[in-house]
Structure formats: structure tokens, C-alpha cells
PDB file of N, CA and C in Angstrom:
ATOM      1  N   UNK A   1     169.287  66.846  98.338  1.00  0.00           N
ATOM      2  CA  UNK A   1     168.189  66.136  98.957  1.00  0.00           C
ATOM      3  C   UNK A   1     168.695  64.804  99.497  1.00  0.00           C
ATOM      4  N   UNK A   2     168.448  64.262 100.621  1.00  0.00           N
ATOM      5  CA  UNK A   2     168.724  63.515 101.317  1.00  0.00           C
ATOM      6  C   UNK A   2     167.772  62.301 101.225  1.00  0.00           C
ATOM      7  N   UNK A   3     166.707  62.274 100.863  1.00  0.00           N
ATOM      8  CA  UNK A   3     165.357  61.369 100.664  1.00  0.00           C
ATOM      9  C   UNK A   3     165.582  60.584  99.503  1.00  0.00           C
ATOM     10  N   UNK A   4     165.773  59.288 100.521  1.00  0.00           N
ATOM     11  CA  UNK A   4     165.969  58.060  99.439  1.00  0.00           C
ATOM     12  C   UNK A   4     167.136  57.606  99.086  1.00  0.00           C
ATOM     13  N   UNK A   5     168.321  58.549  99.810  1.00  0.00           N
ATOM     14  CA  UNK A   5     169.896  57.916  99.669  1.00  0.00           C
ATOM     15  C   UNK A   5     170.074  58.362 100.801  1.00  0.00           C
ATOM     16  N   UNK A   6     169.773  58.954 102.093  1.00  0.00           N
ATOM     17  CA  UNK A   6     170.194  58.642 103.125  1.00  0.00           C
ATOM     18  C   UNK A   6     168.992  58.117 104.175  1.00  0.00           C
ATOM     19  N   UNK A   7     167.762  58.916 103.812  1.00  0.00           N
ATOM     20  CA  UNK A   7     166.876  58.041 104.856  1.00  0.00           C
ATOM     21  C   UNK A   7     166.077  57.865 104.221  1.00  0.00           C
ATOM     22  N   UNK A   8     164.765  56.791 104.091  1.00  0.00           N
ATOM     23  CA  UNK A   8     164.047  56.551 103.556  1.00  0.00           C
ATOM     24  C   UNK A   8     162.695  56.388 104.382  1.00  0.00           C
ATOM     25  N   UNK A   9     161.564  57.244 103.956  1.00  0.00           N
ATOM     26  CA  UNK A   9     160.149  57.057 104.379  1.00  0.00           C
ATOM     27  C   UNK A   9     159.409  56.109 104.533  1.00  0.00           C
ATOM     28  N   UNK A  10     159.096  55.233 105.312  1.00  0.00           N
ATOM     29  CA  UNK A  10     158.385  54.572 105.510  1.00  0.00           C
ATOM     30  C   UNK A  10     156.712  54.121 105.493  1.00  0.00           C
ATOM     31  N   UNK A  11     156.390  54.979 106.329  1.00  0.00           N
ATOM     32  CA  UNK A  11     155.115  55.476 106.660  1.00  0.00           C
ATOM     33  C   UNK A  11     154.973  56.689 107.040  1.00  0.00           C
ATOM     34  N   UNK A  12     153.748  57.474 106.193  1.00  0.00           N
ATOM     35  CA  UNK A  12     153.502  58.875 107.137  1.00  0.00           C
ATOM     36  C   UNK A  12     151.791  59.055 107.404  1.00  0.00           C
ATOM     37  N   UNK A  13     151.403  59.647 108.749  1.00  0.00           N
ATOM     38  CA  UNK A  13     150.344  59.588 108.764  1.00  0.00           C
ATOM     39  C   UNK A  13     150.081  60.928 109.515  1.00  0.00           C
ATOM     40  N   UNK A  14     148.811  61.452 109.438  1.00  0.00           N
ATOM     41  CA  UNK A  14     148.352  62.754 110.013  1.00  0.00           C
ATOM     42  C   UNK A  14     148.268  62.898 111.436  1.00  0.00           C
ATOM     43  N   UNK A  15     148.494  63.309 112.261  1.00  0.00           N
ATOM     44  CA  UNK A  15     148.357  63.869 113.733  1.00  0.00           C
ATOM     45  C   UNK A  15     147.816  65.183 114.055  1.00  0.00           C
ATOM     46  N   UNK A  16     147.446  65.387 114.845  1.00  0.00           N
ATOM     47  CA  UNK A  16     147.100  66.361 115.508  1.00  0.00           C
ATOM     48  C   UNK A  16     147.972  67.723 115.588  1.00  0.00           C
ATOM     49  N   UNK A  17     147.789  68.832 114.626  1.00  0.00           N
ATOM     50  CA  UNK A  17     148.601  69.811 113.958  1.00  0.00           C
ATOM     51  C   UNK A  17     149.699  69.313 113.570  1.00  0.00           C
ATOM     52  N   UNK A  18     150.011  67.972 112.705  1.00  0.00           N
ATOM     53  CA  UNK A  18     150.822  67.657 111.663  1.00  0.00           C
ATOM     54  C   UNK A  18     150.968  66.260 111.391  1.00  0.00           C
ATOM     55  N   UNK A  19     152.342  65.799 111.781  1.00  0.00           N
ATOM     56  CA  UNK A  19     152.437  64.623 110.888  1.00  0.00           C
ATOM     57  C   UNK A  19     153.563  63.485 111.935  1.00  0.00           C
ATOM     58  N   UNK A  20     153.373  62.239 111.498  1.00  0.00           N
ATOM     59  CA  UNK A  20     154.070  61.779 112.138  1.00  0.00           C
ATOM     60  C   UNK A  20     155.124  60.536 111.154  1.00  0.00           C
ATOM     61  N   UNK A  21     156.248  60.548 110.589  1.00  0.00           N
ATOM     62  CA  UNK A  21     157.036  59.843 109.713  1.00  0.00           C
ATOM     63  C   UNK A  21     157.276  58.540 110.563  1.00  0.00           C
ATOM     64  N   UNK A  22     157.424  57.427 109.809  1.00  0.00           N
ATOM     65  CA  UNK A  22     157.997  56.271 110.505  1.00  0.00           C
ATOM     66  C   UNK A  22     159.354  56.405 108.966  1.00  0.00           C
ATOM     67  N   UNK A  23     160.450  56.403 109.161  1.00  0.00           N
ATOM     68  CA  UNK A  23     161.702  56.444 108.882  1.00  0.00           C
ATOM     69  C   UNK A  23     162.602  55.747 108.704  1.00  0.00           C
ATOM     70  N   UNK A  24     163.644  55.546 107.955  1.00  0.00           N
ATOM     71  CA  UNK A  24     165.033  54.629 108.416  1.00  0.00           C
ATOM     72  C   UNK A  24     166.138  54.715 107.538  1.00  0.00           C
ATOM     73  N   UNK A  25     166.925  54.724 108.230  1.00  0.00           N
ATOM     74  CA  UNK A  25     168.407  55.410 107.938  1.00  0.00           C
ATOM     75  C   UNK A  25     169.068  54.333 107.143  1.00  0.00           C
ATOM     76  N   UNK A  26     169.567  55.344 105.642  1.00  0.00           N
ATOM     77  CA  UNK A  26     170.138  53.872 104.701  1.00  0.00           C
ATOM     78  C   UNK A  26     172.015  53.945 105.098  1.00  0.00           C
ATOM     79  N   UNK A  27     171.740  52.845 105.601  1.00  0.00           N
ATOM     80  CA  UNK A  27     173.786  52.622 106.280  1.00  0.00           C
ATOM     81  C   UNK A  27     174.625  53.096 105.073  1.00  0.00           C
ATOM     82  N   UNK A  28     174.504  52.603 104.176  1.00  0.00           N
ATOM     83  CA  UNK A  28     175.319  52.462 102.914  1.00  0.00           C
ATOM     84  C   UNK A  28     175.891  53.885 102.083  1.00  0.00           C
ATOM     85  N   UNK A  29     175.106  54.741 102.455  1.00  0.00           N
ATOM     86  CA  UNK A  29     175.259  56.580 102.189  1.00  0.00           C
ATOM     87  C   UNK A  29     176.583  56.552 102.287  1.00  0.00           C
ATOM     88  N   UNK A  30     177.331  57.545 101.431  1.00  0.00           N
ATOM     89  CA  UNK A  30     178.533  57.570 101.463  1.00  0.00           C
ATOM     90  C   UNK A  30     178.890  58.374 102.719  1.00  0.00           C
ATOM     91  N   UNK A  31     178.206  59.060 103.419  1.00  0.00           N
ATOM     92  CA  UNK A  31     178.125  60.172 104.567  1.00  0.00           C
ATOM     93  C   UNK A  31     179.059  59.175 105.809  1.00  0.00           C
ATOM     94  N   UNK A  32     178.522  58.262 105.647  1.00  0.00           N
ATOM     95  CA  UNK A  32     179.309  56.855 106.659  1.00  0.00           C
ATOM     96  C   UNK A  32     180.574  56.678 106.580  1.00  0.00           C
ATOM     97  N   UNK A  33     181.002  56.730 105.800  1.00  0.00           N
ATOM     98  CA  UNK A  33     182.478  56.217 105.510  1.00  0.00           C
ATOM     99  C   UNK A  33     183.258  57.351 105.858  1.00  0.00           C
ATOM    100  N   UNK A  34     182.992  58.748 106.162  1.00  0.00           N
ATOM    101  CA  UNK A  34     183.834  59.361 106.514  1.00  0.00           C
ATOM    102  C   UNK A  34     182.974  59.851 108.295  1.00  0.00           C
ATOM    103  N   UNK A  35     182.075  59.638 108.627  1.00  0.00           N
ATOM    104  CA  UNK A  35     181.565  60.092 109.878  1.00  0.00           C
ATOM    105  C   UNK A  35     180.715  58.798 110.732  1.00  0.00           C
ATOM    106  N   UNK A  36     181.434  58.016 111.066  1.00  0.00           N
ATOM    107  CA  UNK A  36     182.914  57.330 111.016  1.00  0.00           C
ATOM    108  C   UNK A  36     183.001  56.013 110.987  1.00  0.00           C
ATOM    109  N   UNK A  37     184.031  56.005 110.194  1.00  0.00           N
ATOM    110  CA  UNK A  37     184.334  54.484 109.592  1.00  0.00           C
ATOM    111  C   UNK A  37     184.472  53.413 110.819  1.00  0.00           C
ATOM    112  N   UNK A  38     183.682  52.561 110.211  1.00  0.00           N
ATOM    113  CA  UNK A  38     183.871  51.519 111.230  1.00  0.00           C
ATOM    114  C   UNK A  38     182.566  51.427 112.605  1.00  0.00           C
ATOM    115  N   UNK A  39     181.911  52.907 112.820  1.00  0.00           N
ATOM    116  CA  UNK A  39     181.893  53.600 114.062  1.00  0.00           C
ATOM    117  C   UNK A  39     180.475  54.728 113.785  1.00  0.00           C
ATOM    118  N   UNK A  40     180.030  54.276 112.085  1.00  0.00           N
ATOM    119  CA  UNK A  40     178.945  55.474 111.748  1.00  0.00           C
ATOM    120  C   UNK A  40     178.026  56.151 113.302  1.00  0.00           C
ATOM    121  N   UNK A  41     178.062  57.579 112.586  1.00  0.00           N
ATOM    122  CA  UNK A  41     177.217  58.089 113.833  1.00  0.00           C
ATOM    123  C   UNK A  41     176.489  59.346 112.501  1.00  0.00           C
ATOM    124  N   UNK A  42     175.441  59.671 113.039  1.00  0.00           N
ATOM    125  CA  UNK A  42     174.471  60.281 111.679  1.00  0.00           C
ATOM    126  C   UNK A  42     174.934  61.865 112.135  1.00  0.00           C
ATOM    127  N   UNK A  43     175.474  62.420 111.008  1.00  0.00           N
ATOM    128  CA  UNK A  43     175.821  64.216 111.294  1.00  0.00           C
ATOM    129  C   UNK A  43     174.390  64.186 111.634  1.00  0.00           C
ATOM    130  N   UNK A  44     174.226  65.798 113.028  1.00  0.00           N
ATOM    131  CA  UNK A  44     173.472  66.313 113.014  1.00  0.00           C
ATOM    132  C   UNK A  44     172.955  67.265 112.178  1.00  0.00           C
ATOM    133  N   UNK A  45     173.360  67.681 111.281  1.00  0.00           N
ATOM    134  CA  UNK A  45     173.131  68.590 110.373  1.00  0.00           C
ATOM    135  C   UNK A  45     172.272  67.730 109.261  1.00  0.00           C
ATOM    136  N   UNK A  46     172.265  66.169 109.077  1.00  0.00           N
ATOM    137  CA  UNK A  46     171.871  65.423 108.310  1.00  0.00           C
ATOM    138  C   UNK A  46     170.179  64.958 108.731  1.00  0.00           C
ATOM    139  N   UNK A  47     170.158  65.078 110.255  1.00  0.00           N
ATOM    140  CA  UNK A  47     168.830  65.155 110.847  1.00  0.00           C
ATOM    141  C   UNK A  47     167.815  66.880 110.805  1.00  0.00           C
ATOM    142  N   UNK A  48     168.710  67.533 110.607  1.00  0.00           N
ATOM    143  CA  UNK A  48     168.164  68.634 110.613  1.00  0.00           C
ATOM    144  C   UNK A  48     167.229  68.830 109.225  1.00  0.00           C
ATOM    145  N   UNK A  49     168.323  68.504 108.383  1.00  0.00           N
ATOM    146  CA  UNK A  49     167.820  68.548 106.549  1.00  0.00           C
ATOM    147  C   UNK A  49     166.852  67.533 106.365  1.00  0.00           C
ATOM    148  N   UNK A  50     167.074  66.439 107.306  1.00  0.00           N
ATOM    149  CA  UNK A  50     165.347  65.193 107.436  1.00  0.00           C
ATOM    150  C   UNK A  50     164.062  65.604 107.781  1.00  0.00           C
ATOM    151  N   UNK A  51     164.272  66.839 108.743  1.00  0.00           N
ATOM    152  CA  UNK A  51     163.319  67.344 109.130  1.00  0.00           C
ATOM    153  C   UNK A  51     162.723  68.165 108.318  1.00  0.00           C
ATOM    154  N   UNK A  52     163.301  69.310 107.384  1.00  0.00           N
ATOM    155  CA  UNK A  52     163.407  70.082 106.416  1.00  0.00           C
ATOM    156  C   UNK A  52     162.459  68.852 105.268  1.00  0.00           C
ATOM    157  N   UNK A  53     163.420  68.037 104.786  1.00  0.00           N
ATOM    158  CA  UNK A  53     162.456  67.534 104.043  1.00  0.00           C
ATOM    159  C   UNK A  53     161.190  67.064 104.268  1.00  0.00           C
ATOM    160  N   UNK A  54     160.594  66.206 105.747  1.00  0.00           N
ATOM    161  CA  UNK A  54     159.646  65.902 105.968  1.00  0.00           C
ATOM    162  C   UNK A  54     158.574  67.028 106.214  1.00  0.00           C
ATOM    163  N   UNK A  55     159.047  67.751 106.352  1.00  0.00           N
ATOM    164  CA  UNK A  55     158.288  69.116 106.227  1.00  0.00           C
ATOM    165  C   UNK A  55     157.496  69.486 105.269  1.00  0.00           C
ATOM    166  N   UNK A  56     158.639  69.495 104.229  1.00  0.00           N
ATOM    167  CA  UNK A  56     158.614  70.056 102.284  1.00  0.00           C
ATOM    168  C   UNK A  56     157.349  68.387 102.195  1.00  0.00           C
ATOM    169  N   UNK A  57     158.007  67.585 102.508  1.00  0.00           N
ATOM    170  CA  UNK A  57     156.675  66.267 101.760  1.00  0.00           C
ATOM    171  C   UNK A  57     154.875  66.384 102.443  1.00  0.00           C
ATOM    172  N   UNK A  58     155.240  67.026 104.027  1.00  0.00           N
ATOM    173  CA  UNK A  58     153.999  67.253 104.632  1.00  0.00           C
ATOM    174  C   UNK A  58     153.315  67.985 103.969  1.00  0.00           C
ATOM    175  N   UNK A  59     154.001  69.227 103.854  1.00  0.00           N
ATOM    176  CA  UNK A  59     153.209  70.718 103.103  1.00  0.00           C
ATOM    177  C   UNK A  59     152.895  70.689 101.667  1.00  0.00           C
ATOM    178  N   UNK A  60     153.813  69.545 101.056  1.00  0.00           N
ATOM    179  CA  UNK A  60     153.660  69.734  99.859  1.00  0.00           C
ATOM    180  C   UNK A  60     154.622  71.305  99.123  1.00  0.00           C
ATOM    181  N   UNK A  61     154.821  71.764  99.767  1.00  0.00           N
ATOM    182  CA  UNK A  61     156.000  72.677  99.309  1.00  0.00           C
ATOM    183  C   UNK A  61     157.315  72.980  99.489  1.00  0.00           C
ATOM    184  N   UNK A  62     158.072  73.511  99.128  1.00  0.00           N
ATOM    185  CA  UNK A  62     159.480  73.822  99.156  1.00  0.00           C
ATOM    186  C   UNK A  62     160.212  74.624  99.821  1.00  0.00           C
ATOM    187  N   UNK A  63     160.691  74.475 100.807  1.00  0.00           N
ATOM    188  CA  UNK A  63     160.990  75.268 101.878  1.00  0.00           C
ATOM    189  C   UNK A  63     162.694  75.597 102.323  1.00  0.00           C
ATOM    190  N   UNK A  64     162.957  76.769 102.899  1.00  0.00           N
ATOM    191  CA  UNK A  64     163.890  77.129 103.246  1.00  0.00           C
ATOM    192  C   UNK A  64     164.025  77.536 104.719  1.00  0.00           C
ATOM    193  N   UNK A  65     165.187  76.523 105.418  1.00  0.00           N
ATOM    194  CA  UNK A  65     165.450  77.043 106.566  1.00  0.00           C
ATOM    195  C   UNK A  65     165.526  78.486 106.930  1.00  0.00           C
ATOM    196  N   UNK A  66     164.609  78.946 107.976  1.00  0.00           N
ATOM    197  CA  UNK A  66     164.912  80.272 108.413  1.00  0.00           C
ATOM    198  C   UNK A  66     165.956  81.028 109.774  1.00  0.00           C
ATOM    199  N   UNK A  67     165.219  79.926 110.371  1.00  0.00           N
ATOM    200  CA  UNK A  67     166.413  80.131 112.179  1.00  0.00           C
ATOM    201  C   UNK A  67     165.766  78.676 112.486  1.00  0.00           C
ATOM    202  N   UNK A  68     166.539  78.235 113.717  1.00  0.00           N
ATOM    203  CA  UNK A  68     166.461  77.681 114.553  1.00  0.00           C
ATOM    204  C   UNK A  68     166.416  78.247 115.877  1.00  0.00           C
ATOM    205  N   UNK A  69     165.949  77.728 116.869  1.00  0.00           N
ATOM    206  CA  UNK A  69     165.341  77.765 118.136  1.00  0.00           C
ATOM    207  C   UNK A  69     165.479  77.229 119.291  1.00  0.00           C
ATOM    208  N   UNK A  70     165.769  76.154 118.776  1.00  0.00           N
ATOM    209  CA  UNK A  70     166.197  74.820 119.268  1.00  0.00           C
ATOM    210  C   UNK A  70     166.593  73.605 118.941  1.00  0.00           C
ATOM    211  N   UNK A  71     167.823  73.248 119.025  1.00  0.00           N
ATOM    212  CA  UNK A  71     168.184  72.172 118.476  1.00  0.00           C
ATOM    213  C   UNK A  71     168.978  70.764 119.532  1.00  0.00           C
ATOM    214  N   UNK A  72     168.795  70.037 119.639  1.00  0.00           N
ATOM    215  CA  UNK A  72     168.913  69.263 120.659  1.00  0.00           C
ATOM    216  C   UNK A  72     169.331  68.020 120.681  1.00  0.00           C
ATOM    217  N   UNK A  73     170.741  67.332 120.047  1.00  0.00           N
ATOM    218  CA  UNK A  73     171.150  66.079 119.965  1.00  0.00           C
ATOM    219  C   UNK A  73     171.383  65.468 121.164  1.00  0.00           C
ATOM    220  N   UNK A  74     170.472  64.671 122.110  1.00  0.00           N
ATOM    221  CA  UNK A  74     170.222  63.809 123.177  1.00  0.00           C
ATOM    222  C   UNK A  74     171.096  62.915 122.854  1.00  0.00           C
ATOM    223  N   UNK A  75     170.927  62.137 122.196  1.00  0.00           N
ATOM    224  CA  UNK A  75     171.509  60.670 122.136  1.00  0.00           C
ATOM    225  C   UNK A  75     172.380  60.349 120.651  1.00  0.00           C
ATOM    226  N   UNK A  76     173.051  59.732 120.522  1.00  0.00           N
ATOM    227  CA  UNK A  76     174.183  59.282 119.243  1.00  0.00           C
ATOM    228  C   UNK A  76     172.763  59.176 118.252  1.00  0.00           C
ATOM    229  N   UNK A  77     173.092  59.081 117.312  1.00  0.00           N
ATOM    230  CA  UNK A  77     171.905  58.375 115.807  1.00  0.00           C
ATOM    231  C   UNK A  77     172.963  57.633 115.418  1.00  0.00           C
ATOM    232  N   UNK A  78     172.593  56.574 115.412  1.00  0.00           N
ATOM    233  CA  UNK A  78     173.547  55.715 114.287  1.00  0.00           C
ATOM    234  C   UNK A  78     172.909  54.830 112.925  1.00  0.00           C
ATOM    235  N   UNK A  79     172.958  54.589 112.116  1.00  0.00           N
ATOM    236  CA  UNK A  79     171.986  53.847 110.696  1.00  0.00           C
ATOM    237  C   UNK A  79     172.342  52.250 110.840  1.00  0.00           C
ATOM    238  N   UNK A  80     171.786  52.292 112.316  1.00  0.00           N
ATOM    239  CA  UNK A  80     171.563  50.480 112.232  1.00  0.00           C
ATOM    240  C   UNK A  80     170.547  50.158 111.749  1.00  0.00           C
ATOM    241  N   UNK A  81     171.118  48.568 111.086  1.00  0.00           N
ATOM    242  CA  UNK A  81     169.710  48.056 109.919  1.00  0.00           C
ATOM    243  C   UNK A  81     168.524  47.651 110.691  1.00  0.00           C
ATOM    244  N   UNK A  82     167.558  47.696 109.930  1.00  0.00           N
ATOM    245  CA  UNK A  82     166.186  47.614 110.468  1.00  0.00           C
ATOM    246  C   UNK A  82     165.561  48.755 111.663  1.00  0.00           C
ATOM    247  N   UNK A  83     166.624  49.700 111.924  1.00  0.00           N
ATOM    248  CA  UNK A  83     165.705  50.768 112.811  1.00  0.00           C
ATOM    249  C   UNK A  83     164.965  51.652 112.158  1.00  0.00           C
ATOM    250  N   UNK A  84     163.837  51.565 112.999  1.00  0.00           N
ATOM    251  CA  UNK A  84     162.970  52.502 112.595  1.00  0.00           C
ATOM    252  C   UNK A  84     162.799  53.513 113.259  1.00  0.00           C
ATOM    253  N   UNK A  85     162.665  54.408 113.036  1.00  0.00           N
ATOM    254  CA  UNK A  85     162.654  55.762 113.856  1.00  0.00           C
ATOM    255  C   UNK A  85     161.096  56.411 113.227  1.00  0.00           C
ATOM    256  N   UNK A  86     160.712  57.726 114.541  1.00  0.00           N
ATOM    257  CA  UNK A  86     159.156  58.341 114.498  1.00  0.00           C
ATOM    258  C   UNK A  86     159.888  59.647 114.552  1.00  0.00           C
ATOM    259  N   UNK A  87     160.019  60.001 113.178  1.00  0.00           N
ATOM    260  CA  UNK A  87     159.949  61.847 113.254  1.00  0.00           C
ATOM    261  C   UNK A  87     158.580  62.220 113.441  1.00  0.00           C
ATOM    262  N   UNK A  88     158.530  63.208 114.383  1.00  0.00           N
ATOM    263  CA  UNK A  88     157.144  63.644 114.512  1.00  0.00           C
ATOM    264  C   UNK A  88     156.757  65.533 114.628  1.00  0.00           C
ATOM    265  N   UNK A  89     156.040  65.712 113.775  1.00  0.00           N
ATOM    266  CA  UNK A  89     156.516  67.101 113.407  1.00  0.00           C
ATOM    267  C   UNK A  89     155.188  67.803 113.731  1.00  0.00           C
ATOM    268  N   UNK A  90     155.104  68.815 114.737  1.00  0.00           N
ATOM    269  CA  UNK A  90     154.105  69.371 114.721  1.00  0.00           C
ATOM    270  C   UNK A  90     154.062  71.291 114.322  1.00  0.00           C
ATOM    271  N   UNK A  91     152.995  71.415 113.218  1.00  0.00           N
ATOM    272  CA  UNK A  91     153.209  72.701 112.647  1.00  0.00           C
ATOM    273  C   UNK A  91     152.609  74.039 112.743  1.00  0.00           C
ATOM    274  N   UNK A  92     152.834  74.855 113.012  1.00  0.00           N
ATOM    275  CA  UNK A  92     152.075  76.284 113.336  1.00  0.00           C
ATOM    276  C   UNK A  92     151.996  76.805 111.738  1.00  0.00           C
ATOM    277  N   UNK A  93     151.296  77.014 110.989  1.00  0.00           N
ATOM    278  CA  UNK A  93     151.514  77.974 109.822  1.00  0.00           C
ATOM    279  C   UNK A  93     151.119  79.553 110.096  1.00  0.00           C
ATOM    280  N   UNK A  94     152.106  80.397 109.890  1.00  0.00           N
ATOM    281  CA  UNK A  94     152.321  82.103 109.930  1.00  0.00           C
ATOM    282  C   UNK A  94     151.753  81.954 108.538  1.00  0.00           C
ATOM    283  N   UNK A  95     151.932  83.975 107.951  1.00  0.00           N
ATOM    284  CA  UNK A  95     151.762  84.641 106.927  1.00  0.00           C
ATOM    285  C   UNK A  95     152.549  83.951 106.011  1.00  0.00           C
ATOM    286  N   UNK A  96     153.887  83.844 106.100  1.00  0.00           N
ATOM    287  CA  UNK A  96     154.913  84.123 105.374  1.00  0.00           C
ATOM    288  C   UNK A  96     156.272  82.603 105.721  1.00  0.00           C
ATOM    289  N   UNK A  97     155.563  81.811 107.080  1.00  0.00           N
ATOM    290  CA  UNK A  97     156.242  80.822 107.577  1.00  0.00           C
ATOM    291  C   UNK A  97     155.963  80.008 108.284  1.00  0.00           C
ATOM    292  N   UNK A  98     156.523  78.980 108.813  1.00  0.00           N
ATOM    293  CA  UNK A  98     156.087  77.644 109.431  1.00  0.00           C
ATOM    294  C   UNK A  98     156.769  77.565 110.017  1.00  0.00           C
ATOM    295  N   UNK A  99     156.595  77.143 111.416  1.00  0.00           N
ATOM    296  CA  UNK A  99     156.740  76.832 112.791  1.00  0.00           C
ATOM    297  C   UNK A  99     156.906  75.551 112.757  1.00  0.00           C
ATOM    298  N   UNK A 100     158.063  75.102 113.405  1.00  0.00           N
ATOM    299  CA  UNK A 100     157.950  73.163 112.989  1.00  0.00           C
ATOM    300  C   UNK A 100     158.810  73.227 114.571  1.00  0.00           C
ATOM    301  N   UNK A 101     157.993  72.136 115.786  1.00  0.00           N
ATOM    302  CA  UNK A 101     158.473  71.319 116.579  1.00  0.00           C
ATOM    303  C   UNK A 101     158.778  70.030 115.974  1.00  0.00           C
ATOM    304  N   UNK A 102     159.863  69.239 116.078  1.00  0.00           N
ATOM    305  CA  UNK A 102     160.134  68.232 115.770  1.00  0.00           C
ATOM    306  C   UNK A 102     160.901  67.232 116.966  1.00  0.00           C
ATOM    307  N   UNK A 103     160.527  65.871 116.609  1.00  0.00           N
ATOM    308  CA  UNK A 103     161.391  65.306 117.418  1.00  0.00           C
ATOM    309  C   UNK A 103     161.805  64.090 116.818  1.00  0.00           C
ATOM    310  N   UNK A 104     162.748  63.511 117.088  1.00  0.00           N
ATOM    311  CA  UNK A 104     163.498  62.177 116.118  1.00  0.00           C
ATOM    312  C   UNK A 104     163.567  60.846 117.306  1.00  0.00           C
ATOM    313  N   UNK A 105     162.886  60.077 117.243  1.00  0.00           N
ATOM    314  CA  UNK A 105     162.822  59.101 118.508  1.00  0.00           C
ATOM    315  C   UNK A 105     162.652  57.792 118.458  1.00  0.00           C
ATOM    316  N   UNK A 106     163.040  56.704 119.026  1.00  0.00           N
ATOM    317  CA  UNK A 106     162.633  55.517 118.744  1.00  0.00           C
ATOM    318  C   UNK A 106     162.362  54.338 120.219  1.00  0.00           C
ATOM    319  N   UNK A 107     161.413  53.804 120.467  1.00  0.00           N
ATOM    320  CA  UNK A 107     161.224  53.122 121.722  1.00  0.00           C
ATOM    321  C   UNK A 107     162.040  54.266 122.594  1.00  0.00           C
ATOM    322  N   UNK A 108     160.989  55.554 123.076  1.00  0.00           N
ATOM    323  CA  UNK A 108     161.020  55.638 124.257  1.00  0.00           C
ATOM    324  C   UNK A 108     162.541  56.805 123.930  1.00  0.00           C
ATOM    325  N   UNK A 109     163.081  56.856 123.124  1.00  0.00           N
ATOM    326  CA  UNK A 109     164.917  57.420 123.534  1.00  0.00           C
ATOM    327  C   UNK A 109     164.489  58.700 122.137  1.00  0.00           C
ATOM    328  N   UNK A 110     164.894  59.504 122.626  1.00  0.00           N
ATOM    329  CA  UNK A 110     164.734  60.811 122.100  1.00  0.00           C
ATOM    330  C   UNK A 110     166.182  61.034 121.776  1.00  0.00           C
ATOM    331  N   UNK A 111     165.970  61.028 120.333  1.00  0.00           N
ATOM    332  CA  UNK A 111     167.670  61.505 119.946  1.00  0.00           C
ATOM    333  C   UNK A 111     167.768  62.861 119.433  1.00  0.00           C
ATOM    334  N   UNK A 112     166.682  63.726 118.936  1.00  0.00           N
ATOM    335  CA  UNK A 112     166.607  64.702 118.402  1.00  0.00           C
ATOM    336  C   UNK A 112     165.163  65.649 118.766  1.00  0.00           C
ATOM    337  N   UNK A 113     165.617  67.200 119.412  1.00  0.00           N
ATOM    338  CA  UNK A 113     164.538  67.859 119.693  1.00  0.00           C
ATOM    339  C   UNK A 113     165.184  68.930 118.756  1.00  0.00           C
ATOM    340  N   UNK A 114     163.774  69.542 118.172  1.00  0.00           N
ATOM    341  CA  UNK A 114     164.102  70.566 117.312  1.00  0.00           C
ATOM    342  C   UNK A 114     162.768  72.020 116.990  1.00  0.00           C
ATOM    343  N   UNK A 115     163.099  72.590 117.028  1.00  0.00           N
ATOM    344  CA  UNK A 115     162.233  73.787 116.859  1.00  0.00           C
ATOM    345  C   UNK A 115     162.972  75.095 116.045  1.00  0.00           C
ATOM    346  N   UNK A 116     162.137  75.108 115.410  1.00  0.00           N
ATOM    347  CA  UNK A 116     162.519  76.274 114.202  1.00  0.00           C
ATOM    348  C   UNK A 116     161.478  76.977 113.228  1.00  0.00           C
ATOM    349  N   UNK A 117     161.905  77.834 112.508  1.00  0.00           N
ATOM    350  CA  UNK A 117     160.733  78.240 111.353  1.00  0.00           C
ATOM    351  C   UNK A 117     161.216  78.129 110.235  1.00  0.00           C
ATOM    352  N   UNK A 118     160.766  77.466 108.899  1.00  0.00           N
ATOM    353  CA  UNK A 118     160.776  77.601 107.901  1.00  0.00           C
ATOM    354  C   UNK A 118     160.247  78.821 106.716  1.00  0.00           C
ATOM    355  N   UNK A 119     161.005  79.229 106.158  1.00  0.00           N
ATOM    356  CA  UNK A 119     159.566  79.941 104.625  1.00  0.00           C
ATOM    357  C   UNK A 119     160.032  79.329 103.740  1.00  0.00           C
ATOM    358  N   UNK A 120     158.914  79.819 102.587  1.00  0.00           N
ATOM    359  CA  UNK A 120     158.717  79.215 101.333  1.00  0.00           C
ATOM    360  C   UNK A 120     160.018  79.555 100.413  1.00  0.00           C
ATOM    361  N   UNK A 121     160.458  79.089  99.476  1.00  0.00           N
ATOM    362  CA  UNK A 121     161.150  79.038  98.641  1.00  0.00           C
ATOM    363  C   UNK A 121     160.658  79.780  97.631  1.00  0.00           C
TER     364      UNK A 121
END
């Protein structure tokens, strides 16, 4: 789990078929020092599992990646202090799974588009 040693929640509030996180990336994660020193830039795979979790905290349940759909690193992420970032997650619920558009953004700059389905654990 990534929540609370690499990014930390800020604010979350309800939207219109889901949710919208205000966010921020803790520099100090050991994930930095090797991706890259001097030069941090946030694995995409580390935004993916943010999304995953903000998901699991929306629903209140425990979830497992199923596929992806779309995945879309626009712009660098880097864990400069004081940024705040708007994950914003909007959700379809199936029988058996969840539909999650996501996007990772801050003033206007879209660093992360994402679409996928989750199921339950």
C-alpha cells in the first residue's frame, strides 16, 4: 500500500458518478532515491496503484486490478513539495466489477489518463 508513505490524501469529496481526491506526493519515499536521484520523477506504475487505492477508499472495498484500457502518462510527475494534485475518478459499477476513468492533474496539465476495470478481492 502506497497511502501515507508515498502519497497522502488530502481532501476527498463526491462528484458526479464518483469522487474527486485532492492529493500530494511525499518526496521522501524511498521510491526517489532510486527513480532518480537528484532528478525524482514518480514511476508510473506508482500512479496507477494511487488510483487503485483511491478507488478501494471511495468504495470502501478491496480491489484487484483487472485490465487496463487505457493508460496515458502526458506529462513527467515529479513529488515537488507543496503540490497538490486532483485525482478524479469517475465509476461505472458492473455485476462482478468497476469501471474507473481516472485522471491525475494539476492547474490545467494532465499528467495521467487512465481507464480500466477493477473486481473485488
Amino acid at each position: 500500500m502506497l497511502k501515507d508513505s508515498y502519497f497522502r490524501i488530502l481532501n476527498k469529496e463526491n462528484i458526479e458518478n464518483g469522487f474527486r481526491y485532492e492529493v500530494s506526493l511525499i518526496e521522501s519515499h524511498p521510491i526517489y532515491q532510486g527513480h532518480f536521484p537528484g532528478n525524482p520523477i514518480s514511476p508510473g506504475v506508482c500512479s496507477i496503484q494511487m488510483i487503485r487505492e483511491c478507488t478501494e477508499d471511495a468504495l470502501n472495498k478491496q480491489l484487484c486490478l483487472k485490465s487496463i484500457n487505457v493508460c496515458r502518462f502526458s506529462t513527467l510527475l515529479t513529488p515537488q513539495k507543496g503540490v497538490h494534485l486532483q485525482l478524479e475518478i469517475i465509476l461505472t459499477n458492473n455485476n462482478d466489477s468497476v469501471d474507473a476513468k481516472a485522471t491525475i492533474s494539476n492547474d490545467g496539465i494532465t499528467y495521467v489518463s487512465y481507464k480500466g476495470t477493477f473486481v473485488l478481492k
